[in-house]
N, C-alpha and C. Protein backbone atom coordinates (compact mmCIF):
# COMPACT_ATOMS: atom_id res chain seq x y z
N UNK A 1 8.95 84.41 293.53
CA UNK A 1 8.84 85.20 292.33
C UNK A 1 9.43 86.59 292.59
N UNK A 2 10.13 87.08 291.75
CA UNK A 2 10.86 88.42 291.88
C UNK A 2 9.78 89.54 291.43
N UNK A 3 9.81 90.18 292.45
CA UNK A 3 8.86 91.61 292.41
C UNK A 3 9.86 92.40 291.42
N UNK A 4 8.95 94.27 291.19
CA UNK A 4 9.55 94.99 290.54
C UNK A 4 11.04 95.48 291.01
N UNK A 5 10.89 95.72 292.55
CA UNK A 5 11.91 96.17 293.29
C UNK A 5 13.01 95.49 293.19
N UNK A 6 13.13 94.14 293.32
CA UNK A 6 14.27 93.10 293.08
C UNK A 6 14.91 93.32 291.55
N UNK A 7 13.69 93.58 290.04
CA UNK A 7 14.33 93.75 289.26
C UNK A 7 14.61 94.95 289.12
N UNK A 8 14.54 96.14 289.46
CA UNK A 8 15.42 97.22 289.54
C UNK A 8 16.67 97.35 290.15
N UNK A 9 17.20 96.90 291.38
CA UNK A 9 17.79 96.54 291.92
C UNK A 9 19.08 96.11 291.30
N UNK A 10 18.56 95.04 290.70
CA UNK A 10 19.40 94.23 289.22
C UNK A 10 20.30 95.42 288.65
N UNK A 11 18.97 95.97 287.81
CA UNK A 11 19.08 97.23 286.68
C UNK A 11 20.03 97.90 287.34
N UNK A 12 19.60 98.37 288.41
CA UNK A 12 21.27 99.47 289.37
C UNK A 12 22.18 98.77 289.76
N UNK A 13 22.35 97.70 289.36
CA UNK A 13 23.52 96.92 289.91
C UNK A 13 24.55 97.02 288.32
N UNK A 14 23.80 96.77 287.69
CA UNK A 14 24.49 97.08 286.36
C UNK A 14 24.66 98.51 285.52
N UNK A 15 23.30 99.01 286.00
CA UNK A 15 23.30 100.63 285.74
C UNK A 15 22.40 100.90 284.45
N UNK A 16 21.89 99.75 283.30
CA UNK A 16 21.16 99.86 282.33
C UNK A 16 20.25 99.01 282.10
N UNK A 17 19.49 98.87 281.32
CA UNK A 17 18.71 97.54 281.02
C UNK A 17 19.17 97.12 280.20
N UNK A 18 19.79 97.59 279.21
CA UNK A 18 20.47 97.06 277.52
C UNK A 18 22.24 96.74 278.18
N UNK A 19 22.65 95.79 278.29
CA UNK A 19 23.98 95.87 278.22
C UNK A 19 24.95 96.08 277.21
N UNK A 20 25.60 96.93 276.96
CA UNK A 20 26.84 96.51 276.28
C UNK A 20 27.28 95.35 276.24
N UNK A 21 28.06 94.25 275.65
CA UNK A 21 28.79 92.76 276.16
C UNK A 21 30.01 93.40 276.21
N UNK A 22 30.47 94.58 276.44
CA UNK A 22 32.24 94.49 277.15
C UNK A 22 32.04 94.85 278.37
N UNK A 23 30.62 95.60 278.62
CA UNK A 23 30.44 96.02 280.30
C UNK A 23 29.99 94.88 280.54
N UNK A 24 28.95 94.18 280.25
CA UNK A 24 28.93 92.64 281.20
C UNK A 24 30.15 91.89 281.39
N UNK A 25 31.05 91.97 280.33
CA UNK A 25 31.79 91.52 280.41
C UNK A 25 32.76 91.88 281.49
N UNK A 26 33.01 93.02 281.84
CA UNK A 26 33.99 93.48 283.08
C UNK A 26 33.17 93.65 284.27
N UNK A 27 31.73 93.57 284.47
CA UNK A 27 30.76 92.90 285.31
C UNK A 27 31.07 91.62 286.05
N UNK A 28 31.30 91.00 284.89
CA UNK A 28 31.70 89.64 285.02
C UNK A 28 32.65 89.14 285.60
N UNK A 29 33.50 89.75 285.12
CA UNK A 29 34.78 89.54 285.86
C UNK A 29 35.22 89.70 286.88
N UNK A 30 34.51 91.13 287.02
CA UNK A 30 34.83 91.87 288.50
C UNK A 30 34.23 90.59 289.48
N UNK A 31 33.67 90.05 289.31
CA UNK A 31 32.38 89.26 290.22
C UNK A 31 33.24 87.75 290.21
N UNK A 32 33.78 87.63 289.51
CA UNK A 32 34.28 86.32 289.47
C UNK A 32 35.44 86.80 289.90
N UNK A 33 36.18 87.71 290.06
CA UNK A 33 37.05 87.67 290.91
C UNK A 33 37.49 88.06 292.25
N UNK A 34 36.34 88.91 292.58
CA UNK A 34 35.64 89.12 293.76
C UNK A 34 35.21 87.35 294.50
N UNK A 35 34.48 86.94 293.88
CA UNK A 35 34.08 85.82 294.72
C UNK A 35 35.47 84.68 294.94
N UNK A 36 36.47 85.41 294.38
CA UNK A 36 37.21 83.87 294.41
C UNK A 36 38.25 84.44 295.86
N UNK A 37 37.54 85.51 296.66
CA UNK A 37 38.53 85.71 297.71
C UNK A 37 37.20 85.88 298.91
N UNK A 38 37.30 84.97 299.95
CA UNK A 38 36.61 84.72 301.08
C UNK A 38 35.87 86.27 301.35
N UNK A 39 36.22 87.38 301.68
CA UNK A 39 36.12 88.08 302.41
C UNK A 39 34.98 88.90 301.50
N UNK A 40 34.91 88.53 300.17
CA UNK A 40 34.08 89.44 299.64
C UNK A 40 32.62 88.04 298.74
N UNK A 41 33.02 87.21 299.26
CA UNK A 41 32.07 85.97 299.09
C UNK A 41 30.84 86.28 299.74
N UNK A 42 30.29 86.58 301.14
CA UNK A 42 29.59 86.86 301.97
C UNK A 42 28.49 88.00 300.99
N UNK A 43 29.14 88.97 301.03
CA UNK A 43 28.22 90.27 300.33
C UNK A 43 28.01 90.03 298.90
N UNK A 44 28.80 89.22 298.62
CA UNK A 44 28.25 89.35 296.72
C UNK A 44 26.97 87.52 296.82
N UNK A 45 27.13 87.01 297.81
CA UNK A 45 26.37 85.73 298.03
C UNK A 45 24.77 86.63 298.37
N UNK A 46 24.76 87.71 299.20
CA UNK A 46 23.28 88.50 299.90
C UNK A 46 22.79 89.28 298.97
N UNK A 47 23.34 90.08 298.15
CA UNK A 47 23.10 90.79 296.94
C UNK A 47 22.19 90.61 295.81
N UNK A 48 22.11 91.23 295.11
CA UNK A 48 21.79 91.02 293.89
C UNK A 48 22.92 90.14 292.94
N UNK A 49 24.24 89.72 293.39
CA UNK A 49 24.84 89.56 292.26
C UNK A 49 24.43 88.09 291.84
N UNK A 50 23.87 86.91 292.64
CA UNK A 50 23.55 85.99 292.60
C UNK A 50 22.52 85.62 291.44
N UNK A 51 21.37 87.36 291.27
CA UNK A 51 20.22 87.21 290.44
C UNK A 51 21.30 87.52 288.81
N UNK A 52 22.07 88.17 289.14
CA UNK A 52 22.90 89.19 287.93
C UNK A 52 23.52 88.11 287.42
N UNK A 53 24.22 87.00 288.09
CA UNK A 53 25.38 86.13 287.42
C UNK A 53 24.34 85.09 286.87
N UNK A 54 22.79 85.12 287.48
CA UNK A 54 22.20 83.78 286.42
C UNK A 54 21.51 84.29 285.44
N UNK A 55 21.21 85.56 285.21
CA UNK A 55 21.05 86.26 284.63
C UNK A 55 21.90 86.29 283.23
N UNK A 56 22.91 86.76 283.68
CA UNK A 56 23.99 86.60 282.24
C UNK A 56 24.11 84.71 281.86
N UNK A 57 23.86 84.10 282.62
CA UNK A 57 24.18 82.60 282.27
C UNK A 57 23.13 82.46 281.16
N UNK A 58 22.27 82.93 281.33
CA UNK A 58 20.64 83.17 280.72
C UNK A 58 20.70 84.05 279.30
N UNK A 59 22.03 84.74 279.47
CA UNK A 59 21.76 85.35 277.95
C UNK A 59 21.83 85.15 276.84
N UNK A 60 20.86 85.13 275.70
CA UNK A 60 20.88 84.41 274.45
C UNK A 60 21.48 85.93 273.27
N UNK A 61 22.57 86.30 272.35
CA UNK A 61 22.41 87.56 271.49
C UNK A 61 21.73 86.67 270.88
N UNK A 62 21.24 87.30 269.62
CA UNK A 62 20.70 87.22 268.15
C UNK A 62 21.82 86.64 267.36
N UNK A 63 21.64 85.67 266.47
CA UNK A 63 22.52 85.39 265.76
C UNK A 63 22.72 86.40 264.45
N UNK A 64 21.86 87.14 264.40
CA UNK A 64 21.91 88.53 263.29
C UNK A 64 23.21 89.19 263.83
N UNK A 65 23.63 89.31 265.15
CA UNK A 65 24.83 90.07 265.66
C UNK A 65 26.11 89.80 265.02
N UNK A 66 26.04 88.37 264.71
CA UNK A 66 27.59 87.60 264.20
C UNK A 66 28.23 87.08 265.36
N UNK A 67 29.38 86.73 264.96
CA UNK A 67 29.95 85.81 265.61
C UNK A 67 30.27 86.68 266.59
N UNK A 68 31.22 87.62 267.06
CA UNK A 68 31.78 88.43 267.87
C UNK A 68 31.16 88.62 268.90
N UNK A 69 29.80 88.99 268.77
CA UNK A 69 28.34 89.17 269.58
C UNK A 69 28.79 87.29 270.70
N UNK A 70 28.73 86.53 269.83
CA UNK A 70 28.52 85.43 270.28
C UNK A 70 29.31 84.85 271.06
N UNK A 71 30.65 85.49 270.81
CA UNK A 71 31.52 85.05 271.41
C UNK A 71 31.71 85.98 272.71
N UNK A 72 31.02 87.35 272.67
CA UNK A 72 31.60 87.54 274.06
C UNK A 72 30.03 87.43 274.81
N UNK A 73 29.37 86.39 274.06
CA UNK A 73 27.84 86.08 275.35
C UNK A 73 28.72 84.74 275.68
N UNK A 74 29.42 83.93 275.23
CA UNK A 74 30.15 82.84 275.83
C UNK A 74 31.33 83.41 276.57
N UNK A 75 31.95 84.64 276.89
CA UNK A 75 32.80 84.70 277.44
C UNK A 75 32.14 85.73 279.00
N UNK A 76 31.54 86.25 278.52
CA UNK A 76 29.83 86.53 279.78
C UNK A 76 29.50 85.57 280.38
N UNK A 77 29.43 84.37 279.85
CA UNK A 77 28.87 83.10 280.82
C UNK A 77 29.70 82.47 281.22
N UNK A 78 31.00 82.08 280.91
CA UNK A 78 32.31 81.79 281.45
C UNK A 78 32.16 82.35 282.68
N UNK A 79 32.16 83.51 282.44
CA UNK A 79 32.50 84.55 283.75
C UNK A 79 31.31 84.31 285.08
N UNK A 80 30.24 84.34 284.64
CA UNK A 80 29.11 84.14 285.28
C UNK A 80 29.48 82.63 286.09
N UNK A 81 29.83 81.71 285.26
CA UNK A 81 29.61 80.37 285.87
C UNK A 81 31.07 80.21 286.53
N UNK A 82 31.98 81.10 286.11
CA UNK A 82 33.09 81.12 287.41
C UNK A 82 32.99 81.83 288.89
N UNK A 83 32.11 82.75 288.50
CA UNK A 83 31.83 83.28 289.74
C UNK A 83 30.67 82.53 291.01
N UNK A 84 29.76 82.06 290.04
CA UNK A 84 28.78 81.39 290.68
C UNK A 84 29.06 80.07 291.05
N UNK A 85 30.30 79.19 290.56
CA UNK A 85 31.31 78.03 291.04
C UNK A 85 31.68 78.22 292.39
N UNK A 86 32.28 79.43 292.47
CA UNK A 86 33.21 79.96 293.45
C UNK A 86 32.37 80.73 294.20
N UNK A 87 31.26 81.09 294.44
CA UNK A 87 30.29 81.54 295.32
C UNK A 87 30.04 80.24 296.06
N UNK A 88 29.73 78.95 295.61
CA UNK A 88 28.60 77.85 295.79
C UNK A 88 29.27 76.82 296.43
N UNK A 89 31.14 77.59 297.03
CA UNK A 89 31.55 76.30 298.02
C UNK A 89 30.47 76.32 299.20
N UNK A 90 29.64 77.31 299.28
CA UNK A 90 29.18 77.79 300.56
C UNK A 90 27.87 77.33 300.34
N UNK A 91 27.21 75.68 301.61
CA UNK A 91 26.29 75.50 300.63
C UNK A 91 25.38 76.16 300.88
N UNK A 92 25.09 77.12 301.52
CA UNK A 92 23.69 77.84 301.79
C UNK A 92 23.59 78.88 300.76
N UNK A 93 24.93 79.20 299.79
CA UNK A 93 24.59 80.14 298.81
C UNK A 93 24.12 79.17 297.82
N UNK A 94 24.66 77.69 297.54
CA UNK A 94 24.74 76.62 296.84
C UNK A 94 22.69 76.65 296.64
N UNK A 95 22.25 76.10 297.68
CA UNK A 95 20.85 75.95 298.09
C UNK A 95 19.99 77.20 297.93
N UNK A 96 20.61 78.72 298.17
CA UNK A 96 19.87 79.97 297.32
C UNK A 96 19.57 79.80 296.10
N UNK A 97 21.21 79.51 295.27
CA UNK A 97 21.01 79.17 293.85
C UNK A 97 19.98 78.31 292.91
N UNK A 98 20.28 77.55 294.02
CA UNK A 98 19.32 76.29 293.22
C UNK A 98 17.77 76.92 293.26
N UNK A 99 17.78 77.29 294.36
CA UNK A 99 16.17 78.16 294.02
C UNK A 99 15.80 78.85 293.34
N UNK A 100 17.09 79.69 293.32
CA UNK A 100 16.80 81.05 292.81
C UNK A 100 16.38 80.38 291.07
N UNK A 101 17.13 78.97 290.43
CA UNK A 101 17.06 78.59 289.18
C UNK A 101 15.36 77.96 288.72
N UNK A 102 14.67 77.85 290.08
CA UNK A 102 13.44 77.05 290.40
C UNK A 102 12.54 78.23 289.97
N UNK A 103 13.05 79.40 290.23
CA UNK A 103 11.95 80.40 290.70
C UNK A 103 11.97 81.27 288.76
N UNK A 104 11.17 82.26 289.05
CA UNK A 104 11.11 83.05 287.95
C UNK A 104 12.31 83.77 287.23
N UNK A 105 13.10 83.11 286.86
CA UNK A 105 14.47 83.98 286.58
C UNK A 105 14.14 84.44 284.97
N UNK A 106 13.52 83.85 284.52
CA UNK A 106 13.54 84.07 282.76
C UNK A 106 13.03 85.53 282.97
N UNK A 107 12.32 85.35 283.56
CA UNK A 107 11.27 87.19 283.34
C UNK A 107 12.10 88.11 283.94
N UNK A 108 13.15 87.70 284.90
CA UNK A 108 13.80 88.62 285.14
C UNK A 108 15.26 89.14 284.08
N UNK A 109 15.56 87.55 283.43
CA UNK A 109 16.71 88.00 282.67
C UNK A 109 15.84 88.55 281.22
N UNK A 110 14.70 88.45 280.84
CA UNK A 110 14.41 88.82 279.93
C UNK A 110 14.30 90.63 279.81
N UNK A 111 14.03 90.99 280.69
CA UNK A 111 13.96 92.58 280.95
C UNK A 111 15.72 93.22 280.85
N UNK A 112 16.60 92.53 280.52
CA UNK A 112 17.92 92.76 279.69
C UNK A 112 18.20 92.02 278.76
N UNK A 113 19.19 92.83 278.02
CA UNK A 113 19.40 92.11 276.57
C UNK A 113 21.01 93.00 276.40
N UNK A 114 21.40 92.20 274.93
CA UNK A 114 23.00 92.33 274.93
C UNK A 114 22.58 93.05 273.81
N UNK A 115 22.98 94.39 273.64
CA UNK A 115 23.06 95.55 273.15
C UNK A 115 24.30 95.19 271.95
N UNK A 116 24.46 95.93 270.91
CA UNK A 116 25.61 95.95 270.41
C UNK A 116 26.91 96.09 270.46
């Protein structure tokens, strides 16, 4: 179960609790393209980014937002599930993951939300 410290951690990894969806979005990216080169696989696998990328996989907007909203929480999770693809040749990050999906993640992705 993720203590307070782990979800702050999060929070400074992103820098807010409310995201924007164009900063998750270049969150996202950065991370998915970070992981798709060996050398920076290692540190973004020990990190927080592992809690951050299931996190965004996890994000629901409001359908009050409209479509636009919606489309960049599907282009947030694109990103998320490319990075976390390409993290998970490695199976011991593979076997983090899977836990990490076992364990309390809702309460942690629930303490963010996709801002306007």
């Amino acid at each position: 179960m993720r203590n307070a410290t782990e979800d702050a951690a999060v929070k400074n990894l992103i820098g807010c609790e409310e995201i924007h969806p164009s900063r998750a979005l270049q969150v996202g990216t950065v991370l998915a393209n970070m992981a798709a080169k060996d050398d920076y696989r290692v540190g973004l696998s020990s990190g927080g980014s592992l809690v951050l990328l299931l996190c965004f996989l996890q994000l629901r907007p409001s359908s009050a937002h409209g479509a636009p909203q919606l489309e960049a929480c599907e282009r947030i999770q694109q990103k998320a599930a490319i990075a976390l693809a390409r993290l998970c040749c490695n199976p011991e990050t593979c076997n983090v993951v899977a836990e990490m999906q076992g364990k309390d993640l809702d309460r942690v992705s629930k303490t963010f939300s996709i801002g306007k």
